[in-house]
Protein backbone atom coordinates (compact mmCIF):
# COMPACT_ATOMS: atom_id res chain seq x y z
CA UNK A 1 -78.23 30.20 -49.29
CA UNK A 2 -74.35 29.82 -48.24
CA UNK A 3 -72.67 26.37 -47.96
CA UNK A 4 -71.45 25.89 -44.63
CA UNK A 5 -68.14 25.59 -44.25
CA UNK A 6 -65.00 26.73 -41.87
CA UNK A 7 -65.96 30.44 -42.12
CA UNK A 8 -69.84 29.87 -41.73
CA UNK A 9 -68.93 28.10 -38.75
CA UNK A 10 -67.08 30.85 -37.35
CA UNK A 11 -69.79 32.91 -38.13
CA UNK A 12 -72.67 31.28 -36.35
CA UNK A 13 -71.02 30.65 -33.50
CA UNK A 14 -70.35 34.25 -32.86
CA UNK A 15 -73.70 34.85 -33.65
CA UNK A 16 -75.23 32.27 -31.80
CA UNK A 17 -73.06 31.81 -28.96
CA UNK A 18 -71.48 34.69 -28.55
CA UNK A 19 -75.02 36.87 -28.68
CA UNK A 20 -73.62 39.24 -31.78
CA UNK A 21 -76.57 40.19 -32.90
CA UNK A 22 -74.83 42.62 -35.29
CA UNK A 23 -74.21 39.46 -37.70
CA UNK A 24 -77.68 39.33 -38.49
CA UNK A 25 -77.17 42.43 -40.66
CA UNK A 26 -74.62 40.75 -43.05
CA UNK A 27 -77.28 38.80 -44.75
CA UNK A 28 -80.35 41.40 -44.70
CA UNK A 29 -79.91 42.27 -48.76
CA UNK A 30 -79.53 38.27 -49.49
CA UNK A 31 -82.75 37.11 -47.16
CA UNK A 32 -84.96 40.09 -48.34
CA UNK A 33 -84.55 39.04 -51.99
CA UNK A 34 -85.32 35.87 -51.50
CA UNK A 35 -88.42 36.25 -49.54
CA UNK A 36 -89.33 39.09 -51.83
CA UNK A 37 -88.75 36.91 -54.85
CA UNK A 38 -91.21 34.26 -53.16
CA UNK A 39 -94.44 36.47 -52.59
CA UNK A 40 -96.10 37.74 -50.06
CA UNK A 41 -98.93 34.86 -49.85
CA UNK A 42 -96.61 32.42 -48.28
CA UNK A 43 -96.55 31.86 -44.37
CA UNK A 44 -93.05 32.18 -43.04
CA UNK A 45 -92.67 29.42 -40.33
CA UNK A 46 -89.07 30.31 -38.02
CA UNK A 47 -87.55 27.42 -36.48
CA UNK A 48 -88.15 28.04 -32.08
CA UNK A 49 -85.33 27.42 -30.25
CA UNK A 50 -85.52 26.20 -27.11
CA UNK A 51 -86.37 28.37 -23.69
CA UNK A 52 -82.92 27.54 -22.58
CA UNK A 53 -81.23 28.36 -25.46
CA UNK A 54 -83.62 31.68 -25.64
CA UNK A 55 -82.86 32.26 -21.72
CA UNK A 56 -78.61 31.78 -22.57
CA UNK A 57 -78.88 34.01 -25.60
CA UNK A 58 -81.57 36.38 -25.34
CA UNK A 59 -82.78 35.65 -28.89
CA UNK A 60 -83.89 33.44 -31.23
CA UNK A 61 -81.44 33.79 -34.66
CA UNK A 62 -84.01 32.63 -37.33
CA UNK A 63 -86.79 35.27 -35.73
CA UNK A 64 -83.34 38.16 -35.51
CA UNK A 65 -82.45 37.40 -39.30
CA UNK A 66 -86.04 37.56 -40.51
CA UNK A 67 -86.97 40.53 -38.47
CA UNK A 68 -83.52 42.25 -39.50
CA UNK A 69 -84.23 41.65 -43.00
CA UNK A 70 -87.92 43.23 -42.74
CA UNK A 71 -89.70 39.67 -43.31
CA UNK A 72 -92.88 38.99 -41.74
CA UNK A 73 -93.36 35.52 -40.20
CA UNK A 74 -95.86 33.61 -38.05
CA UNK A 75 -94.55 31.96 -34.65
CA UNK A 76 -96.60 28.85 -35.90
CA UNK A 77 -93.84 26.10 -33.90
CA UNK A 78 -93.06 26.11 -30.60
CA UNK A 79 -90.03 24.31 -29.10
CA UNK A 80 -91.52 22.14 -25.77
CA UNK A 81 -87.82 21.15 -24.99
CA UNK A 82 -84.38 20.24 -26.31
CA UNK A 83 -82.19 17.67 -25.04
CA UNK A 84 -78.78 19.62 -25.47
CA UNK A 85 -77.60 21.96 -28.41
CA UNK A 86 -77.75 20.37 -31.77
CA UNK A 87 -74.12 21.37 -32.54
CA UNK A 88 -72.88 19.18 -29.83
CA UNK A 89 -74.32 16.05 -31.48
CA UNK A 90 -73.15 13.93 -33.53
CA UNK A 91 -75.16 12.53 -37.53
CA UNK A 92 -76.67 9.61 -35.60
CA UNK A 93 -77.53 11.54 -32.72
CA UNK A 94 -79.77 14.24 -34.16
CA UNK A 95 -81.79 11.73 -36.70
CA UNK A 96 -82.28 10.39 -33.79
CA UNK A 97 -83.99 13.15 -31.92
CA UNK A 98 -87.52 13.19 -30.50
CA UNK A 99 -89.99 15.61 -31.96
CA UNK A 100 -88.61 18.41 -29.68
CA UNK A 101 -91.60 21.15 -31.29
CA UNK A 102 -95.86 21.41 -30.96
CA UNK A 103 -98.15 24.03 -33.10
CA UNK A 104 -99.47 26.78 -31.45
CA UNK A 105 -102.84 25.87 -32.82
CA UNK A 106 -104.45 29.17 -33.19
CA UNK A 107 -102.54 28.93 -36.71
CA UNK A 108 -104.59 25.86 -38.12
CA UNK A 109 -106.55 28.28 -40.14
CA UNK A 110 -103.54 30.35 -41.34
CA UNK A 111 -101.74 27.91 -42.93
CA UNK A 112 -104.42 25.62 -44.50
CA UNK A 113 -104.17 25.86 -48.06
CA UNK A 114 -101.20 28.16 -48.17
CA UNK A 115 -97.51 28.03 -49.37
CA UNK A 116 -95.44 27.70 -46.72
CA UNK A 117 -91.90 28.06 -46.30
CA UNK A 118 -89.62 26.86 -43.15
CA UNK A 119 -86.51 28.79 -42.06
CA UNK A 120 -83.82 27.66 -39.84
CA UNK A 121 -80.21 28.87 -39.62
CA UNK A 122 -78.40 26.17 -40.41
CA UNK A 123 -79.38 22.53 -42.51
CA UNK A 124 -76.98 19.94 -41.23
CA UNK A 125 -79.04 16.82 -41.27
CA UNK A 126 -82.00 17.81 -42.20
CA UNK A 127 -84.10 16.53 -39.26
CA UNK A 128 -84.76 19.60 -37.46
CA UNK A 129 -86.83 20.78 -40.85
CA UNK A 130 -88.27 17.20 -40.54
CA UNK A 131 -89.80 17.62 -37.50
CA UNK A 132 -91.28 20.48 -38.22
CA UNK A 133 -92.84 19.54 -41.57
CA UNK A 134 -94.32 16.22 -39.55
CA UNK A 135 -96.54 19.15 -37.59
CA UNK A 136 -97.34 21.40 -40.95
CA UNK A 137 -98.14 18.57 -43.22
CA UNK A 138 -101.64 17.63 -41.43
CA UNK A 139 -102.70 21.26 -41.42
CA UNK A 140 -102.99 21.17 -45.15
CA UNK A 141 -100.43 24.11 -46.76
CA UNK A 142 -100.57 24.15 -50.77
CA UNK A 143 -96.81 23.98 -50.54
CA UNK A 144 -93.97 23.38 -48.11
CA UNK A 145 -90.09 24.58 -48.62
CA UNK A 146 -87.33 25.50 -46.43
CA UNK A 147 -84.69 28.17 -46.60
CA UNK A 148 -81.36 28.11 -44.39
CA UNK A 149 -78.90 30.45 -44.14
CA UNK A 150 -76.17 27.74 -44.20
CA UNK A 151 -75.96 24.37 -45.85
């Protein structure tokens, strides 16, 4: 949606690390278009973080923004662990990355034959989205995208 930059930095990091969850309102007008402007057939798959992260912050920021913004979405991914926060690696480091995420399976059915559309906060590399998709693709969606707040 945004390119990420300085400001977006400065942003998401008092967002994220900071726990302002007041932030998530800035974009609610922006993200509810866009998911409006999508339909309502696709299954809206949040990027988990991980328990730590969730313990340290309290919240997950793709689940705040979507719920902020009045979006449904399905918990589909869930994040078994995470080596470290993704900001503090470097390019090579995060391609690098084991698949941190597994599928709450009671979604198999949800998902087959349906558009389905990723969303994470931020798209640095890419692989985060990657992983994910590696678990959607076998259950069969008609589509796959992603949205991020921040490129």
């Amino acid at each position: 949606m945004y390119a990420y930059n300085e400001f977006a930095s400065q942003i998401i990091e008092q967002f994220k690390f900071t726990g302002d969850c007041a932030i998530a309102e800035l974009f609610v007008k922006e993200v509810r278009e866009y998911f409006r402007k999508i339909g309502q057939k696709s299954v809206i798959i949040p990027i988990p973080v991980s328990r730590e992260s969730y313990s340290t912050r309290g919240f997950n920021q793709t689940e705040l923004l979507l719920a902020v913004s009045g979006v449904t979405y399905n918990p589909v991914l869930v994040n078994r662990y995470q080596c470290g926060r993704q900001s503090k690696k470097n390019r090579k480091q995060r391609l690098e990355s084991p698949q941190p995420f597994e599928i709450d399976s009671c979604y198999d059915k949800l998902i087959r034959g349906k558009p389905v559309v990723l969303v994470d906060d931020i798209y640095t590399t890419g692989r985060t989205i990657y992983h994910a998709l590696d678990l959607i693709l076998p259950m069969e969606p008609s589509s796959i995208r992603s949205f991020s707040l921040f490129r």
